[in-house]
Structures are given as C-alpha cells and as structure tokens.
N, C-alpha and C. Protein backbone atom coordinates (compact mmCIF):
# COMPACT_ATOMS: atom_id res chain seq x y z
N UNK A 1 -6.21 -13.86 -14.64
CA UNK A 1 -5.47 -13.10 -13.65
C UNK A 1 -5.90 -13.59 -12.26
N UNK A 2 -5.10 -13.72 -11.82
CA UNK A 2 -5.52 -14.13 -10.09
C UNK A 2 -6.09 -13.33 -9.44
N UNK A 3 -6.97 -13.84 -8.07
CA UNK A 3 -7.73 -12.33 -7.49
C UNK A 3 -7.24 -11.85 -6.80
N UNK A 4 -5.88 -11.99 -6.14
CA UNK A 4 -5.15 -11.55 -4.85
C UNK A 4 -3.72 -10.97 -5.02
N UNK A 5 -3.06 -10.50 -5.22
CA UNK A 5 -1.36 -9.94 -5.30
C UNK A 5 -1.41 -9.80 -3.22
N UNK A 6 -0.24 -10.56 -2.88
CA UNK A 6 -0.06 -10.33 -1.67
C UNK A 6 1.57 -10.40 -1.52
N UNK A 7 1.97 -9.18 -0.67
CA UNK A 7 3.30 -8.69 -0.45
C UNK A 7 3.67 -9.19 0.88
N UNK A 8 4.64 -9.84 1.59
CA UNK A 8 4.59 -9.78 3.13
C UNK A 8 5.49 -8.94 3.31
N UNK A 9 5.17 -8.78 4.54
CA UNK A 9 6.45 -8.01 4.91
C UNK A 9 5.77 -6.35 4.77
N UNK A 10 5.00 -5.82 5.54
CA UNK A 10 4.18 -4.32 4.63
C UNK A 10 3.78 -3.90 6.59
N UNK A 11 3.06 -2.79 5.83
CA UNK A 11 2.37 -2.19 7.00
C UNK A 11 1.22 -1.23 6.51
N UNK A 12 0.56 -0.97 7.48
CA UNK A 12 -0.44 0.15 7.22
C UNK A 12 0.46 1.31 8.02
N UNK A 13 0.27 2.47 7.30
CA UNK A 13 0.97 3.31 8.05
C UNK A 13 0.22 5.00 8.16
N UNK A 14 -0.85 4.83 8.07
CA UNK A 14 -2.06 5.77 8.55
C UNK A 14 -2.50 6.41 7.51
N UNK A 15 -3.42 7.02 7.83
CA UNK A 15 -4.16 8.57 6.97
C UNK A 15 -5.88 8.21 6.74
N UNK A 16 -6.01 7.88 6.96
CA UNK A 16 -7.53 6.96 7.08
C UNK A 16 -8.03 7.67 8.39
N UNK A 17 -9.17 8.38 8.45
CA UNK A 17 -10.06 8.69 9.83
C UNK A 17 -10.86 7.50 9.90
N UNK A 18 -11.60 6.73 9.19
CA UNK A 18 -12.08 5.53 10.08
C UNK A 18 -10.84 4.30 10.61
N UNK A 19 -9.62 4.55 10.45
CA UNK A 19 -8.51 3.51 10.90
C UNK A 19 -7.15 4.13 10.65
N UNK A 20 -7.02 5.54 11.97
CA UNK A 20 -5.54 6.42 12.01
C UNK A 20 -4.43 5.28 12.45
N UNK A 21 -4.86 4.16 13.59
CA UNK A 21 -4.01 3.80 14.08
C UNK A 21 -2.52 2.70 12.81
N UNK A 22 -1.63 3.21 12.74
CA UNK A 22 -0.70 2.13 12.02
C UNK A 22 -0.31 0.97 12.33
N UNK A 23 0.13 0.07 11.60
CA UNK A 23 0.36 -1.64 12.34
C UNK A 23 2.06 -1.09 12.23
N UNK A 24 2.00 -2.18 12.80
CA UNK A 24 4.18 -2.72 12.66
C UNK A 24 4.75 -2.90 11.49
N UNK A 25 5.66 -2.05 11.54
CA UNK A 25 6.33 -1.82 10.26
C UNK A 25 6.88 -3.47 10.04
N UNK A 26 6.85 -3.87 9.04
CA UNK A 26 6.99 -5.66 8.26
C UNK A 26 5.96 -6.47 8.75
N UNK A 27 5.26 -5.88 9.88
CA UNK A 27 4.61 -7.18 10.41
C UNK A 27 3.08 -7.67 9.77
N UNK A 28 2.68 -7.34 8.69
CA UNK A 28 1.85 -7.40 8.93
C UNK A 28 1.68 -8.00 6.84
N UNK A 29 0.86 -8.03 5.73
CA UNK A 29 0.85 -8.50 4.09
C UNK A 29 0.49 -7.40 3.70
N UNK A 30 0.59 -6.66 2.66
CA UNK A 30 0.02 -5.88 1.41
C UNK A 30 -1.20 -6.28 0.92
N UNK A 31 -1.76 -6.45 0.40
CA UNK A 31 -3.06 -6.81 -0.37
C UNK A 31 -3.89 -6.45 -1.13
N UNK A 32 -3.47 -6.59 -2.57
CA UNK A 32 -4.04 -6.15 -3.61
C UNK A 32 -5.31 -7.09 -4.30
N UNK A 33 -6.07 -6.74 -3.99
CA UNK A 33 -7.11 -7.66 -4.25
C UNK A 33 -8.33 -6.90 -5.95
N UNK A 34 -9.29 -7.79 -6.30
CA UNK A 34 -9.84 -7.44 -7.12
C UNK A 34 -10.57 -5.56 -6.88
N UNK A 35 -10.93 -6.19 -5.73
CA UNK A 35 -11.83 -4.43 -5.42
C UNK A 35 -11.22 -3.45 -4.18
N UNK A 36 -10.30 -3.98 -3.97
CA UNK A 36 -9.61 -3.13 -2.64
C UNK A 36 -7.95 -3.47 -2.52
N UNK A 37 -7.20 -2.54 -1.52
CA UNK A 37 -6.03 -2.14 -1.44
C UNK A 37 -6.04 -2.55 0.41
N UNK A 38 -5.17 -2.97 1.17
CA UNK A 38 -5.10 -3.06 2.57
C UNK A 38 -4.27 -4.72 3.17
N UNK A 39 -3.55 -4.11 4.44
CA UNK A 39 -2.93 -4.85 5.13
C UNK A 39 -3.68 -5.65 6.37
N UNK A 40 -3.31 -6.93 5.98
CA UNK A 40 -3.64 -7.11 7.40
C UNK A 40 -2.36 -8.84 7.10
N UNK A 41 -3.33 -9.94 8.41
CA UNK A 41 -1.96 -11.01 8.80
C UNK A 41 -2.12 -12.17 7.88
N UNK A 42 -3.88 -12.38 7.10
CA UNK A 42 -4.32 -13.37 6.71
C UNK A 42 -5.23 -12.56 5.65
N UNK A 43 -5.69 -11.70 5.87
CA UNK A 43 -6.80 -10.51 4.90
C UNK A 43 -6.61 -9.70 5.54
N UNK A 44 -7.56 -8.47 4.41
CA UNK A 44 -6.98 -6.96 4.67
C UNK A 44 -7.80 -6.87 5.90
N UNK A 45 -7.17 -6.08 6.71
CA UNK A 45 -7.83 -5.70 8.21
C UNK A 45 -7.85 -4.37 8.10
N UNK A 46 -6.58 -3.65 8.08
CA UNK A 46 -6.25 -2.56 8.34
C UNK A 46 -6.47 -1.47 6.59
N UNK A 47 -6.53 -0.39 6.91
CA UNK A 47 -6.10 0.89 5.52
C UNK A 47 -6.77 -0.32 4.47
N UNK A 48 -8.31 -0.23 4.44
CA UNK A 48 -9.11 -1.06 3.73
C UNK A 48 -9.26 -0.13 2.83
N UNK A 49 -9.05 0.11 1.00
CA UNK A 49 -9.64 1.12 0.30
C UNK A 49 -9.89 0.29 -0.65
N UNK A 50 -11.56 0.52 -1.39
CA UNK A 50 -11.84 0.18 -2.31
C UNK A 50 -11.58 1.13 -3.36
N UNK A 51 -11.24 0.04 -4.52
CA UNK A 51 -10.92 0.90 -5.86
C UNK A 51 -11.78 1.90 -6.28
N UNK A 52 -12.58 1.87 -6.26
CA UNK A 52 -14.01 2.55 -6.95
C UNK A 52 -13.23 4.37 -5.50
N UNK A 53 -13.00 4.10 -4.45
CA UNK A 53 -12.96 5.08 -3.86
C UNK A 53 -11.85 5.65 -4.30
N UNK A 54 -10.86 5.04 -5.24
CA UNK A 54 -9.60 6.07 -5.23
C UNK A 54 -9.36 6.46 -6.81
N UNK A 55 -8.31 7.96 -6.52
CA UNK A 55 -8.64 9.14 -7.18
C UNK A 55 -7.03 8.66 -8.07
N UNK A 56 -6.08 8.40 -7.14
CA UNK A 56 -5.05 7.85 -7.93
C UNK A 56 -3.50 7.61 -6.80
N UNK A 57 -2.51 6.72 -7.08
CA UNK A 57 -1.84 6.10 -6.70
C UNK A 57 -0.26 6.86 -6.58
N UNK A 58 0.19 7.29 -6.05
CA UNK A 58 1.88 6.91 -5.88
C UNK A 58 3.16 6.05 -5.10
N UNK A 59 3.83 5.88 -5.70
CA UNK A 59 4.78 4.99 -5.61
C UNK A 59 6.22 5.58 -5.32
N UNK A 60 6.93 5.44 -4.21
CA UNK A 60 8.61 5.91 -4.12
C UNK A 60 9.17 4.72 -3.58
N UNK A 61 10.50 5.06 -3.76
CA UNK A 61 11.28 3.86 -2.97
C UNK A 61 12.31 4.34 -2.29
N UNK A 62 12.82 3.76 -1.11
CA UNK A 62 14.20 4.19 -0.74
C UNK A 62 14.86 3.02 0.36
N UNK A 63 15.66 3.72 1.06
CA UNK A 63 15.66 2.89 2.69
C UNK A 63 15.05 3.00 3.13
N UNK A 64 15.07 2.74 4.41
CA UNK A 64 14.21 2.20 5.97
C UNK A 64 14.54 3.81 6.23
N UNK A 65 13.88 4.29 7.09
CA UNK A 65 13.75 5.26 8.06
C UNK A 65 12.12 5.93 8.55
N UNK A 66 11.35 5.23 7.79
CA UNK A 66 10.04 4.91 8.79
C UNK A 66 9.23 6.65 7.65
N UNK A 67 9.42 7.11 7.12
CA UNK A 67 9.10 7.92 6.50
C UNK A 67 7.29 8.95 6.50
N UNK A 68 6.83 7.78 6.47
CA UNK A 68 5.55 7.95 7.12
C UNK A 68 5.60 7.46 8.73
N UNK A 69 5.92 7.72 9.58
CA UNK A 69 6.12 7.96 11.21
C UNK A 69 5.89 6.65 11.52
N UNK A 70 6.37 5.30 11.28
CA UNK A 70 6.65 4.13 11.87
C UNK A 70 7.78 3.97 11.29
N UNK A 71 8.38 2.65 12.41
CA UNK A 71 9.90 2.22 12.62
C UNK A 71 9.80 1.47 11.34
N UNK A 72 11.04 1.93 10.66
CA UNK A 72 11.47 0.72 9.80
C UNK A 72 11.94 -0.64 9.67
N UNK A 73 12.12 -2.04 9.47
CA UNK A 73 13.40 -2.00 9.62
C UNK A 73 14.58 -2.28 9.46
N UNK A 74 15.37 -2.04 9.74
CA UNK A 74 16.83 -1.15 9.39
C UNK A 74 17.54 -1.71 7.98
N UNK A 75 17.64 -0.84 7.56
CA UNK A 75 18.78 -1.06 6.50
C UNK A 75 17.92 -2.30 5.28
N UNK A 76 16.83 -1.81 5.08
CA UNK A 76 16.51 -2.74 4.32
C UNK A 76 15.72 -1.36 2.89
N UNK A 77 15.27 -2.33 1.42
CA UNK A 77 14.99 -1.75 0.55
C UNK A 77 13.11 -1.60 0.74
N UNK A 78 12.28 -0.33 0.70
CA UNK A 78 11.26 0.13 1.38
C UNK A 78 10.45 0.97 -0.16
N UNK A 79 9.57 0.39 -0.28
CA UNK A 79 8.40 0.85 -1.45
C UNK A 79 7.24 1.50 -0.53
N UNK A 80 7.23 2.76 -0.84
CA UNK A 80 5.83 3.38 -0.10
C UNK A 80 4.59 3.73 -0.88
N UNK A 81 3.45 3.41 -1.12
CA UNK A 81 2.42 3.87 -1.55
C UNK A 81 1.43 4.56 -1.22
N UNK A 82 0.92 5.67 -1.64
CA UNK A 82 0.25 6.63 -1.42
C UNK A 82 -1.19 6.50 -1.95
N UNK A 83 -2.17 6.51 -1.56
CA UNK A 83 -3.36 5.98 -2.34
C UNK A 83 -4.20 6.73 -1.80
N UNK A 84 -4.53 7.99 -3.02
CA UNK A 84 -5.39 9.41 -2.96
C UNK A 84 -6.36 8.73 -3.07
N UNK A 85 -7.45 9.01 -2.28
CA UNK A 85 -9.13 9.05 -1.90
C UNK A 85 -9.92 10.09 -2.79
N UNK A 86 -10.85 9.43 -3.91
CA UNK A 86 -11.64 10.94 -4.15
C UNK A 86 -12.30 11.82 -3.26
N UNK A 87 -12.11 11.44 -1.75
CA UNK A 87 -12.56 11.86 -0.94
C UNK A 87 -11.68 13.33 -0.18
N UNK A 88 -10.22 12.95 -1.21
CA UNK A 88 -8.87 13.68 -0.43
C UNK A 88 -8.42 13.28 0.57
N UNK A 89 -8.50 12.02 0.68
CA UNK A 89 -7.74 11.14 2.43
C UNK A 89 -6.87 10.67 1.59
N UNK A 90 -5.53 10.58 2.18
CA UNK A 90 -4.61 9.02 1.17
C UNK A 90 -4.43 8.27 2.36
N UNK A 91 -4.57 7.30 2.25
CA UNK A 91 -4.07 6.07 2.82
C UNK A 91 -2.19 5.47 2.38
N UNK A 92 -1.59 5.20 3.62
CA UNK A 92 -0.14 4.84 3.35
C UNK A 92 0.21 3.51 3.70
N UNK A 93 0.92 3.20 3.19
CA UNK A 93 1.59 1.99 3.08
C UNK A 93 2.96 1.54 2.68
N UNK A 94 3.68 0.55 3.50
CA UNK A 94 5.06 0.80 2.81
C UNK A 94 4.96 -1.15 2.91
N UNK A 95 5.70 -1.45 1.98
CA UNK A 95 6.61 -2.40 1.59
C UNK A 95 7.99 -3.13 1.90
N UNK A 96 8.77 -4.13 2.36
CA UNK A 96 9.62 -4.07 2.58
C UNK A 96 10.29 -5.41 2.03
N UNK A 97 11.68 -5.24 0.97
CA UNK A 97 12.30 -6.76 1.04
C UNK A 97 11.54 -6.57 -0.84
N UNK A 98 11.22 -5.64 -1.14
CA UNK A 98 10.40 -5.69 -2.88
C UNK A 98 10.84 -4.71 -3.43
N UNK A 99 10.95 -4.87 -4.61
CA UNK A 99 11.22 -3.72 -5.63
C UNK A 99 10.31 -2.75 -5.69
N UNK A 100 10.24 -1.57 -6.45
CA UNK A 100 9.47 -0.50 -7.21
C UNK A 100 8.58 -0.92 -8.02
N UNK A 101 9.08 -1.92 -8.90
CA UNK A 101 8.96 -2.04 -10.30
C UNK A 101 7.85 -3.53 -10.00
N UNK A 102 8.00 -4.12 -8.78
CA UNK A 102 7.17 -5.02 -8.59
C UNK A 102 5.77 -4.93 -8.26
N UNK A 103 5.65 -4.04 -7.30
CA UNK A 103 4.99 -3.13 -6.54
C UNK A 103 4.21 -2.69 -7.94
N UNK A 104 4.58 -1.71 -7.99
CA UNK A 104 3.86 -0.88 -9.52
C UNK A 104 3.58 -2.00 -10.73
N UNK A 105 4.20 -2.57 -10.86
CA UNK A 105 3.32 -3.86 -11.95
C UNK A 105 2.10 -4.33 -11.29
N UNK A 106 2.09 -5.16 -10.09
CA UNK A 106 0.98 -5.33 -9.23
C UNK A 106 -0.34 -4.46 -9.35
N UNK A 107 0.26 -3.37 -8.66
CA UNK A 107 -0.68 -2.18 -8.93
C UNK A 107 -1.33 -1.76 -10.16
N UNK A 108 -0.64 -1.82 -11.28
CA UNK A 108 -1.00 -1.85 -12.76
C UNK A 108 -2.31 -1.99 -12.79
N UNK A 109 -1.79 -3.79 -12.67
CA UNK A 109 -2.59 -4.95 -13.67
C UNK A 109 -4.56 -4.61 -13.05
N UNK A 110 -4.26 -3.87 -11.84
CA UNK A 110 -5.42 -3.61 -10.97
C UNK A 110 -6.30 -2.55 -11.14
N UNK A 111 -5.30 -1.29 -11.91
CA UNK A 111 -5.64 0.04 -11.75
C UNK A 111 -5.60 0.51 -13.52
N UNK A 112 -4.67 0.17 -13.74
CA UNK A 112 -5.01 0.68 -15.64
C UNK A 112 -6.24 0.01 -16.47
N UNK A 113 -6.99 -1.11 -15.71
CA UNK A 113 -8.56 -1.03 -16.59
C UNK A 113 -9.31 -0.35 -15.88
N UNK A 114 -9.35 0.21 -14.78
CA UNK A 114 -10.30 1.18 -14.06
C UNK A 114 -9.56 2.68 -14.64
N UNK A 115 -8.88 3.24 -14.64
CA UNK A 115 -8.39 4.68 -15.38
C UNK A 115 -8.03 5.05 -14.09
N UNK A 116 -7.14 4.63 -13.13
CA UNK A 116 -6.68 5.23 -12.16
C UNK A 116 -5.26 5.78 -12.32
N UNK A 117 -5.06 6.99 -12.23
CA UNK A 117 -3.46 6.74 -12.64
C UNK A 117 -2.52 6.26 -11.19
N UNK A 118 -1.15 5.89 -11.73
CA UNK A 118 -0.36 4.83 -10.96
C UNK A 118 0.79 6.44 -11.59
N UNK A 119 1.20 7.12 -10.43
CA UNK A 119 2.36 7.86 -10.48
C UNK A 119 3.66 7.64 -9.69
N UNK A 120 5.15 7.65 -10.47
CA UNK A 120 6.19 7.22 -9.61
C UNK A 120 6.45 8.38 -9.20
C-alpha cells in the first residue's frame, strides 16, 4: 500500500483550537497519510490529525456552497469530512472535483485496520 493518498483541490476548513484559521477553498491537497489526516500545498500544514487521536470519521457530499463557512467553488461536486477527536474537536475538510466513494475508499484502506469507524 502506498504511504500517501493525496486529493488536490481540498481545504482545511476549521474546528481545531491549535489551527481555527481555514485555507482557500480548492487551494490547497488532502492528505491521507500513514499516521495522520491534513491539508496543506506540498505536506500537511494545516488541520494536522493523527490517527491514534481520532474517535471516528464522516463523510457527505453535495454542491459548492461553502457549508462549513468557506467559499466554494461554484457549481462544482464537494466531499466534506468530519474527523471526530477523542478529544471531541472535529476537524473539517472538504474536497473538490472527487467522488464520495473515492474519498471513503481512501479513508478505508487507512482507518478499518485501526477500528475507526468511517460513517456516510
């Protein structure tokens, strides 16, 4: 298995007290890595969560309309992930230009040997 799943086209889009601020909606990769979840341009910078810290995952899809309080944009197909903290923080993230079903396979292959559940 490879060590990296990387999405472009993503954002951080807050809930984190050590890193509230959100990046630009598309501007920025996804990054699913062996031990952590986070966006940034080249590596994760931003909404850094290690696996070991999270409690469990959701997944929606829809249009653009910025849903978690950044600009979308427009008229394009938008995967958001929710990633509960055993701490009770979730960290957000959205997707853009990818399926559901891509997204959540990704997420899988990462999270079903640790016992995290992955909810749509």
């Amino acid at each position: 298995m490879s060590k990296e799943v990387k999405f472009p086209r993503a954002a951080y889009a807050g809930g984190l007290v050590t890193d509230p601020k959100p990046t630009k909606a598309g501007g920025k990769s996804l990054f699913i890595g062996e031990e952590s979840i986070g966006v940034g341009a080249f590596k994760p910078s931003h909404g850094i969560v290690r696996w070991d810290d999270v409690a469990r995952v959701e997944i929606t899809s829809g249009m653009t309309g910025g849903a978690f309080g950044i600009v979308s944009p427009s008229g394009q197909q938008r995967v958001q992930i929710a990633v509960e903290r055993k701490d009770g923080t979730t960290a957000l993230y959205e997707v853009f230009r990818v399926s559901p079903a891509q997204v959540r396979s990704a997420l899988a292959l990462r999270l079903m040997p640790l016992g995290i559940e992955v909810a749509a």
